[in-house]
C-alpha atoms as a PDB file:
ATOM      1  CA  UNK A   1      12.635   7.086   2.248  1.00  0.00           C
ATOM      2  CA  UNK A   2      14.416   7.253   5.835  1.00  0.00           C
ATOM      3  CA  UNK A   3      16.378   4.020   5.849  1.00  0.00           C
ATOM      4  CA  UNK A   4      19.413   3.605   8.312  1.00  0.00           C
ATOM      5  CA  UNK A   5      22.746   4.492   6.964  1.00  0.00           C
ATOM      6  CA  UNK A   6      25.293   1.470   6.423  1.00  0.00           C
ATOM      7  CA  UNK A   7      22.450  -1.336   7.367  1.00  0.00           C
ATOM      8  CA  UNK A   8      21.431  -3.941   5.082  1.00  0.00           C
ATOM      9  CA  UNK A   9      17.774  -3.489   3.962  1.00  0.00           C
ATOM     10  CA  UNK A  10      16.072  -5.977   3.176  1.00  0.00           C
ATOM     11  CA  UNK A  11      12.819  -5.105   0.551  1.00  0.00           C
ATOM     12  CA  UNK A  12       9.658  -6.714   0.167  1.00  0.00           C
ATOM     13  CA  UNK A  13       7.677  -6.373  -2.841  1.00  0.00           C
ATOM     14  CA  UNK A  14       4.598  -8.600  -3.992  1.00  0.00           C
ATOM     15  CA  UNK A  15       1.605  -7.742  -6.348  1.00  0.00           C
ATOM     16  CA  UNK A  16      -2.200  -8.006  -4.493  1.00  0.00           C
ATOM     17  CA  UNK A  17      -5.176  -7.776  -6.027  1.00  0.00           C
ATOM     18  CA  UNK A  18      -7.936  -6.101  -4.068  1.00  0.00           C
ATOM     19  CA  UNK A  19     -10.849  -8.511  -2.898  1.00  0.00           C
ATOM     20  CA  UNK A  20     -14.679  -7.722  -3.198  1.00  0.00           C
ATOM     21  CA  UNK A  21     -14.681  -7.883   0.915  1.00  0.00           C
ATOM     22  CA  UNK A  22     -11.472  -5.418   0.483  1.00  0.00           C
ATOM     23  CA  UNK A  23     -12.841  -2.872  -1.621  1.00  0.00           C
ATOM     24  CA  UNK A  24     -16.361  -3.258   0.497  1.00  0.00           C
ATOM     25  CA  UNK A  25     -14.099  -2.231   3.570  1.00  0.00           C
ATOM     26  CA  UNK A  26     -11.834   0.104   1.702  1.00  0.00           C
ATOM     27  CA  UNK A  27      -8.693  -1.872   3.228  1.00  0.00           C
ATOM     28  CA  UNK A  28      -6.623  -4.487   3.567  1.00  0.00           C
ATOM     29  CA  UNK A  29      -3.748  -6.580   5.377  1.00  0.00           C
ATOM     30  CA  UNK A  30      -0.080  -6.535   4.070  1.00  0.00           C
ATOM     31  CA  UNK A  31       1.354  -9.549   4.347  1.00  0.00           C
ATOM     32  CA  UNK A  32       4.098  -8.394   7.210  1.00  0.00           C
ATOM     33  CA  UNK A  33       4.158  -4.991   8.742  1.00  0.00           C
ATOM     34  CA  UNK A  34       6.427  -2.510   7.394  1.00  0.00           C
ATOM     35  CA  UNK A  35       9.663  -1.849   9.395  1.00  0.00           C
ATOM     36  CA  UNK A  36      10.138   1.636   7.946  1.00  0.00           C
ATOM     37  CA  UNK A  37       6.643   2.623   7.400  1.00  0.00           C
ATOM     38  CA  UNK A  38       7.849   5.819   5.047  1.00  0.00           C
ATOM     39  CA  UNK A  39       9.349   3.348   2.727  1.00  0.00           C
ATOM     40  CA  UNK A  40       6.043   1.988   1.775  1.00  0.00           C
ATOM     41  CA  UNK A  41       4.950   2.111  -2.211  1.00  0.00           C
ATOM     42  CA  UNK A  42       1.711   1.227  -3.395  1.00  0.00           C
ATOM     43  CA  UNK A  43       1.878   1.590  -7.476  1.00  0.00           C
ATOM     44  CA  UNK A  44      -1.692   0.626  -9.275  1.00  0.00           C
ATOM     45  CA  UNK A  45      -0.972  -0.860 -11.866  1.00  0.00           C
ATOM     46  CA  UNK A  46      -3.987  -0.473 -13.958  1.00  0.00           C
ATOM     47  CA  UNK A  47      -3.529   2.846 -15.016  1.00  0.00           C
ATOM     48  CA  UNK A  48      -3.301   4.462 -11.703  1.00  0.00           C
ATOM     49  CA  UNK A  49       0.408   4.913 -10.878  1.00  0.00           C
ATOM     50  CA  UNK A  50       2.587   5.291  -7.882  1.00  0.00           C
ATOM     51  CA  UNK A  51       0.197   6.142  -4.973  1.00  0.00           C
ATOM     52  CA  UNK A  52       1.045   8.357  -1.678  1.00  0.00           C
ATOM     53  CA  UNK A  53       0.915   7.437   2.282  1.00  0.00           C
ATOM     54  CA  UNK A  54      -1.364  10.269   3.842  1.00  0.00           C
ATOM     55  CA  UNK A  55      -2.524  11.070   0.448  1.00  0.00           C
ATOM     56  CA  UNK A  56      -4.025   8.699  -0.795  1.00  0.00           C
ATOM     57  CA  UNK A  57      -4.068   5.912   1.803  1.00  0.00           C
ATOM     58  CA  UNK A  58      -3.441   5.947   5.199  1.00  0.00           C
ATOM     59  CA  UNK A  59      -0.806   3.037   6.783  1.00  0.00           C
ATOM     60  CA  UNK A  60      -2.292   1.704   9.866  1.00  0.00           C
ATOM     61  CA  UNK A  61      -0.049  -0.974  11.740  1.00  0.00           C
ATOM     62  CA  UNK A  62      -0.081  -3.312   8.667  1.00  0.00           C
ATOM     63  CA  UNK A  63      -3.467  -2.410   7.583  1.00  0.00           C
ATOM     64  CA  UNK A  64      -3.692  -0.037   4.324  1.00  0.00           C
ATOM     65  CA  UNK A  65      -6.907   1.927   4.755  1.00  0.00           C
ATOM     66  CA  UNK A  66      -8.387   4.597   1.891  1.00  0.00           C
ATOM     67  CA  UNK A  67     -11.567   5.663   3.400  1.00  0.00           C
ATOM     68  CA  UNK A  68     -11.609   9.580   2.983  1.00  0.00           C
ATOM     69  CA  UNK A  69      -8.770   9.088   0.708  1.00  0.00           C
ATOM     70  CA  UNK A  70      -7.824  10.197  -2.822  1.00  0.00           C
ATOM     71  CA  UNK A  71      -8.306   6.259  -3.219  1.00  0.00           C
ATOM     72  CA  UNK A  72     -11.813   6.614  -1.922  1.00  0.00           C
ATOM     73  CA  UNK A  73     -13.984   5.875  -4.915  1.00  0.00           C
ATOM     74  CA  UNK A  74     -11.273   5.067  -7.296  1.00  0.00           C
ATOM     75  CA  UNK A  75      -9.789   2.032  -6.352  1.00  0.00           C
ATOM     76  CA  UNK A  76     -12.309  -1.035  -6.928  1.00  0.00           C
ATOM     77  CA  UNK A  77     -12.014  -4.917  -6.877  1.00  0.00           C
ATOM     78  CA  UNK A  78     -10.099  -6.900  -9.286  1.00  0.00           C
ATOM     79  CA  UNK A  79      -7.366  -3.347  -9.212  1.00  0.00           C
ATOM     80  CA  UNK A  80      -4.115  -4.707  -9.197  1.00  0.00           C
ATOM     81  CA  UNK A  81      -0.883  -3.456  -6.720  1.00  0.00           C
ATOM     82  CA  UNK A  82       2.424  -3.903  -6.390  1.00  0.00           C
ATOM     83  CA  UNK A  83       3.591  -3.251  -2.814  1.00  0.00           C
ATOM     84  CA  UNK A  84       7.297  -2.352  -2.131  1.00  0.00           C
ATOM     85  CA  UNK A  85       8.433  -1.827   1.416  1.00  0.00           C
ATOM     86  CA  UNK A  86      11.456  -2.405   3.652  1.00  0.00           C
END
């Protein structure tokens, strides 16, 4: 994760559970955008583990899409994430 030497960082992490409008659209809103958008985690937490930006979802302003995406047919409504991000 490319975060400036000596600066304080401050983190945000929160746990969302995808929406049946969410997983219709395959995406969703964080709640602020990232300010480092490589420090963005995505970890599903049932059973799915850490996920990957450009792997498995693509980070779009502060939209996560996963259309075309290793996501794409796995992640469903009612999947719980925790999102970590500076």
């Amino acid at each position: 994760m490319a975060v400036a030497p000596g600066r304080l960082t401050i983190w945000t992490t929160y746990m969302h559970t995808v929406s049946p409008t969410e997983a219709a659209e395959k995406k969703f809103i964080l709640r602020s955008q990232p300010k480092v958008a490589s420090t963005l985690m995505v970890d599903v937490l049932d059973g799915g583990g850490t996920v990957i930006s450009g792997t498995h979802f693509s980070l779009v302003g502060s939209e996560i899409h996963w259309s075309g995406f290793e996501l794409d047919g796995t992640l469903a409504q009612g999947d719980r994430l925790r999102i970590t991000y500076a």
